[in-house]
C-alpha atoms as a PDB file:
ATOM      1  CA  UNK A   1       0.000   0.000   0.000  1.00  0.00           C
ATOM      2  CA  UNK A   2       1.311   3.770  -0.959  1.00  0.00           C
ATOM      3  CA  UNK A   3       1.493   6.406   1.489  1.00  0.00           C
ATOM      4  CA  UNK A   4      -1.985   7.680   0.666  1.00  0.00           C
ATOM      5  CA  UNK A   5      -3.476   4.609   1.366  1.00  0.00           C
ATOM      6  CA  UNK A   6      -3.812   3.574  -2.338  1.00  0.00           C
ATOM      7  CA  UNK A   7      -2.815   0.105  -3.621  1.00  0.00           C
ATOM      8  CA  UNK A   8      -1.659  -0.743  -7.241  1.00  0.00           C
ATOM      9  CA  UNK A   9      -2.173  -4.478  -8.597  1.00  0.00           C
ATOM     10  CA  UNK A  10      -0.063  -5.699 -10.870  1.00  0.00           C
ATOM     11  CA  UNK A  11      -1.094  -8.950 -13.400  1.00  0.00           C
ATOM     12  CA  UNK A  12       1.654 -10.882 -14.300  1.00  0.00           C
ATOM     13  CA  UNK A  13       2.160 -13.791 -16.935  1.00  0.00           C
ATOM     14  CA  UNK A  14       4.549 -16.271 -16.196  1.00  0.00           C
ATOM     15  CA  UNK A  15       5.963 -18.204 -19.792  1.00  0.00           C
ATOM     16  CA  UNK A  16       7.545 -21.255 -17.808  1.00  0.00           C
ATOM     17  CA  UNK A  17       7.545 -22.132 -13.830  1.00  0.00           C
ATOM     18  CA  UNK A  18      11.091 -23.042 -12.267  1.00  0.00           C
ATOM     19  CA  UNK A  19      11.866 -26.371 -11.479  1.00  0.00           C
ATOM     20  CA  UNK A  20      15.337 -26.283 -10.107  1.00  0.00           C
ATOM     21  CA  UNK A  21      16.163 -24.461  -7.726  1.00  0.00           C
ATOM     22  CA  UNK A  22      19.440 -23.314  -5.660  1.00  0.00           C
ATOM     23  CA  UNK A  23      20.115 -21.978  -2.185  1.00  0.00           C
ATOM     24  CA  UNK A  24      20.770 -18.573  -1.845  1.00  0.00           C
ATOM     25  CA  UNK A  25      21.977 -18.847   2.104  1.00  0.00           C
ATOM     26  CA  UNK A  26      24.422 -15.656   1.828  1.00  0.00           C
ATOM     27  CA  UNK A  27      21.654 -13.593   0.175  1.00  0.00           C
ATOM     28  CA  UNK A  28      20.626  -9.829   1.458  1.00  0.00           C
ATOM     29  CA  UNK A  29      18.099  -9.857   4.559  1.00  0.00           C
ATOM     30  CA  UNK A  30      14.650  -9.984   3.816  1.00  0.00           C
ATOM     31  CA  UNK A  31      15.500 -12.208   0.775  1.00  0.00           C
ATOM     32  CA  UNK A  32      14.739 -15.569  -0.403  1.00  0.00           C
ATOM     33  CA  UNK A  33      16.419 -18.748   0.962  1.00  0.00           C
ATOM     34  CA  UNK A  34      16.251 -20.317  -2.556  1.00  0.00           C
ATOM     35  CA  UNK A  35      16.415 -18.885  -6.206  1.00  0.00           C
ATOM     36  CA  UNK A  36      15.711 -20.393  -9.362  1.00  0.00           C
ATOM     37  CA  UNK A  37      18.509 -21.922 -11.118  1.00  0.00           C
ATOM     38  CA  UNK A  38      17.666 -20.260 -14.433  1.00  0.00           C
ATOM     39  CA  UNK A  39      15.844 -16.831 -14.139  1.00  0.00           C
ATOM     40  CA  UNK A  40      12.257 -16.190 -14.442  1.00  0.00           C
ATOM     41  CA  UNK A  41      10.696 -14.534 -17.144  1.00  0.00           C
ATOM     42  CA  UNK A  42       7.954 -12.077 -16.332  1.00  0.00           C
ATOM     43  CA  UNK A  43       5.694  -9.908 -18.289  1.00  0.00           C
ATOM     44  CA  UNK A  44       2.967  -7.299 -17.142  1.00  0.00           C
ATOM     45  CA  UNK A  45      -0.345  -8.946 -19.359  1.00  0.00           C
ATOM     46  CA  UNK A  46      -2.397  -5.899 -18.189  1.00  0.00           C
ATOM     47  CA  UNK A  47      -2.574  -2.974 -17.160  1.00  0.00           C
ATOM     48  CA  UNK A  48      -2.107  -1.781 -13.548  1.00  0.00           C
ATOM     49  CA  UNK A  49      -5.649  -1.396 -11.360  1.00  0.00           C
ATOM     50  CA  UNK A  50      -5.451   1.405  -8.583  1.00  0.00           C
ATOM     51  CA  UNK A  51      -7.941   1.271  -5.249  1.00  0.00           C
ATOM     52  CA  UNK A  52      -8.081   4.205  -3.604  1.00  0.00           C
END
């Protein structure tokens, strides 16, 4: 949620779902204990909807 109270939702296609993964033990805090081995490919399939 934005500082006004306001909250943007994103739609996102994924092409193809991981299926190995690796561990990511010395990552930054707050991130994941695993990645995928190969990256991700995302893609906004609409447009954003706002709530206010």
């Amino acid at each position: 949620m934005g500082q006004d109270g306001g909250l943007t939702i994103y739609s996102l296609g994924i092409e193809t779902v991981a299926r190995a993964w690796e561990a990511n033990p010395d990552g930054p805090p707050g991130s994941s204990l695993i990645t995928p081995a190969k990256p991700v490919r995302v893609r906004l399939i609409e447009a954003p909807i706002e709530l206010r």
